[in-house]
C-alpha atoms as a PDB file:
ATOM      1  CA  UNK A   1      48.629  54.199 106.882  1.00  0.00           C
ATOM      2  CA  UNK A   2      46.519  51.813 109.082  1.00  0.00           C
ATOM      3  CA  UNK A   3      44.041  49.393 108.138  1.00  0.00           C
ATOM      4  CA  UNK A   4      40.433  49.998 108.799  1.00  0.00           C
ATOM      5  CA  UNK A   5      38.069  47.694 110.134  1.00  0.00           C
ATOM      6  CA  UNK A   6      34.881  47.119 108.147  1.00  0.00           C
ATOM      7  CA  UNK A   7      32.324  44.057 108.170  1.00  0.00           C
ATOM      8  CA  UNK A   8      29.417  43.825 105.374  1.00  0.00           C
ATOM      9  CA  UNK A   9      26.146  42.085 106.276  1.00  0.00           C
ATOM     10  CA  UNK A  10      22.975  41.450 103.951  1.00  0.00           C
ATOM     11  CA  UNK A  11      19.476  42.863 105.365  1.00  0.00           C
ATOM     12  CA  UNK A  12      16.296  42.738 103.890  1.00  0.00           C
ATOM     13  CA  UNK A  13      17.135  46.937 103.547  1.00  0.00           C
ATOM     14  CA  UNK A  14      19.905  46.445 101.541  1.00  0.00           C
ATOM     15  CA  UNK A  15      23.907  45.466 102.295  1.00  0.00           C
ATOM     16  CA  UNK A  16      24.930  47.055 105.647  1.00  0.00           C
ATOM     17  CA  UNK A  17      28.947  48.299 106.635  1.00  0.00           C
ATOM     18  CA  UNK A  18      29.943  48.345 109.576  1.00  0.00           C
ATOM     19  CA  UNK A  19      33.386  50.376 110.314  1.00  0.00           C
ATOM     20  CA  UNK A  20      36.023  51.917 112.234  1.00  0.00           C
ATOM     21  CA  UNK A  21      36.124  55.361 112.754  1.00  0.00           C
ATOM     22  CA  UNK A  22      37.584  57.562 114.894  1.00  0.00           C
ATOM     23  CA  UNK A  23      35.822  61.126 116.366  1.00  0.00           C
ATOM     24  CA  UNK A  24      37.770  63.335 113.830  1.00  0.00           C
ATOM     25  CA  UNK A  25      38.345  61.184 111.047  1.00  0.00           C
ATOM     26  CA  UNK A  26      36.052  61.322 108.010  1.00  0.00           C
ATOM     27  CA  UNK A  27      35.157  58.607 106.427  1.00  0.00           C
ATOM     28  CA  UNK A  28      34.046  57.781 102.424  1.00  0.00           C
ATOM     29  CA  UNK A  29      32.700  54.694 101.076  1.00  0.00           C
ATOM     30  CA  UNK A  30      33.213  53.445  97.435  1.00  0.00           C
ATOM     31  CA  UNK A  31      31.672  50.722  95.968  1.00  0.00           C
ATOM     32  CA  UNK A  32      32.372  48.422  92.407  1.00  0.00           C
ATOM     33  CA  UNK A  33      29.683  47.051  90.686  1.00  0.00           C
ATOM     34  CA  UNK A  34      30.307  43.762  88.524  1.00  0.00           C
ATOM     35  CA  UNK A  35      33.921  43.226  90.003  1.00  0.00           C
ATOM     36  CA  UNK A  36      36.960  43.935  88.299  1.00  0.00           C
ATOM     37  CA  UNK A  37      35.831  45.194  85.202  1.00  0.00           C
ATOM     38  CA  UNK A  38      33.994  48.241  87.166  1.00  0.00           C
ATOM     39  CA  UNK A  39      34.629  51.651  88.121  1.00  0.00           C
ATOM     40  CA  UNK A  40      34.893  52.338  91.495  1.00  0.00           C
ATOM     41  CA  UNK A  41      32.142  54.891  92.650  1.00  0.00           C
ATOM     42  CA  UNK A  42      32.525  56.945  96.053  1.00  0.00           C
ATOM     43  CA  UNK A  43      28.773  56.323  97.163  1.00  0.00           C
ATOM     44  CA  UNK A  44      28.950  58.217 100.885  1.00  0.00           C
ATOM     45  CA  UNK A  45      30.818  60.992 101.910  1.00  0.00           C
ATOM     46  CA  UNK A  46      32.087  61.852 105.330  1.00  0.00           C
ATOM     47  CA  UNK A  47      29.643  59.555 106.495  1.00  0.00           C
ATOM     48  CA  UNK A  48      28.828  57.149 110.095  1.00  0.00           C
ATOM     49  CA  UNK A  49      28.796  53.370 110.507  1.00  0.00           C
ATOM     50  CA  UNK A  50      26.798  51.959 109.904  1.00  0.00           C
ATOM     51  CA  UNK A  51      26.240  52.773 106.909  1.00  0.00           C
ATOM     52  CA  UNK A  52      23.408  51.304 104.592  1.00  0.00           C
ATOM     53  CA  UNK A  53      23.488  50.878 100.735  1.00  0.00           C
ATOM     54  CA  UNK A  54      19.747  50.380 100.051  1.00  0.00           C
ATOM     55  CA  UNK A  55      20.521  51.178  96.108  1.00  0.00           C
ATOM     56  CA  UNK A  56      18.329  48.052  94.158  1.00  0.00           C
ATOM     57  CA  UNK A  57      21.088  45.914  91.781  1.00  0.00           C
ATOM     58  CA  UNK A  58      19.675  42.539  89.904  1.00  0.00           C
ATOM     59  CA  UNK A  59      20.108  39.176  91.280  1.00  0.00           C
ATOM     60  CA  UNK A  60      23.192  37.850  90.914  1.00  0.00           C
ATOM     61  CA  UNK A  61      25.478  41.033  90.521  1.00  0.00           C
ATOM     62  CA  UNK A  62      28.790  41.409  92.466  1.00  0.00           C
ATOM     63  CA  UNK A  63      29.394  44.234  94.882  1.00  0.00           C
ATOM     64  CA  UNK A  64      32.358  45.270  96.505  1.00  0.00           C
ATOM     65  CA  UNK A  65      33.005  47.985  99.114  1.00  0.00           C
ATOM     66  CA  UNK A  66      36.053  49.496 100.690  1.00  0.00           C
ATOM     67  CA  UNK A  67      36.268  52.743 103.668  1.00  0.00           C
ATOM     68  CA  UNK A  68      38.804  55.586 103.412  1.00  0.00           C
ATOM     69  CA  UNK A  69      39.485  57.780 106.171  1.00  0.00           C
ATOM     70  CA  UNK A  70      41.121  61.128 105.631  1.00  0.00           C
ATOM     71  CA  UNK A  71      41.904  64.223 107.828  1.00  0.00           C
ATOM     72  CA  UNK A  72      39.707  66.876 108.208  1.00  0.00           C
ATOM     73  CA  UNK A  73      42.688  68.317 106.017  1.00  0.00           C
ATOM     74  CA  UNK A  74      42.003  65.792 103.494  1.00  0.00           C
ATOM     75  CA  UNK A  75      44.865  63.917 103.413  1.00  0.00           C
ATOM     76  CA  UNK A  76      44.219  60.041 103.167  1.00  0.00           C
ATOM     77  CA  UNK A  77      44.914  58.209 106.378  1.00  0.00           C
ATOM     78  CA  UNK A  78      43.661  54.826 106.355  1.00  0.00           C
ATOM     79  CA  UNK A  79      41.761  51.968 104.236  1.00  0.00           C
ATOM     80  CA  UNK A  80      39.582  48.944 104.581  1.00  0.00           C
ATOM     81  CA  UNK A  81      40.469  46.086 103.092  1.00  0.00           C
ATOM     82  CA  UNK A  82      37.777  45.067 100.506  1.00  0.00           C
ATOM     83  CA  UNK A  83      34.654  43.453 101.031  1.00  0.00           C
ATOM     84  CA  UNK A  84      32.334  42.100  98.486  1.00  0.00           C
ATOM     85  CA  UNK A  85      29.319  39.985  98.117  1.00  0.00           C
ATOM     86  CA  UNK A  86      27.450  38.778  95.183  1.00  0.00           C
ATOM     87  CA  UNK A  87      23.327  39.412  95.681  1.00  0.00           C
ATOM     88  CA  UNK A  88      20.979  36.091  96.204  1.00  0.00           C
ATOM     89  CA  UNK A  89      19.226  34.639  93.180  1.00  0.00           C
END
């Protein structure tokens, strides 16, 4: 399984990913909310990059994001590492 490229910048819109993704592959985002202690949550499915999470957290709260790409079979073939930020105050 190969490693996916994926960058995460803060906009005034919300946090933006940036990804990898080849013409075939789909590609799912999941996001955790609050860091370890938090479910993982698929937020976007079979979806482009950029991709923008305009959902509205408090000040202060952790995200972190990873990208899986599976066949159009379904079969998992590759993963981001993880990317987080924790929103201004």
């Amino acid at each position: 399984m190969h490693t996916v490229m994926i960058d995460l910048t803060l906009t005034p819109e919300g946090r933006r990913l940036a990804f990898s993704k080849e013409l075939l592959e789909v590609a799912h985002v999941f996001r955790r909310v609050g860091g370890a202690a938090g479910p993982w949550q698929r937020v976007a499915v079979n979806t482009r990059s950029p991709y923008l999470d305009a959902d509205v957290f408090a000040p202060g709260t952790q995200l972190e994001y990873y990208v899986q790409h599976e066949t159009q079979r379904g079969a998992a073939e590759a993963r981001s590492h993880l990317v987080s930020t924790t929103l201004p105050l």
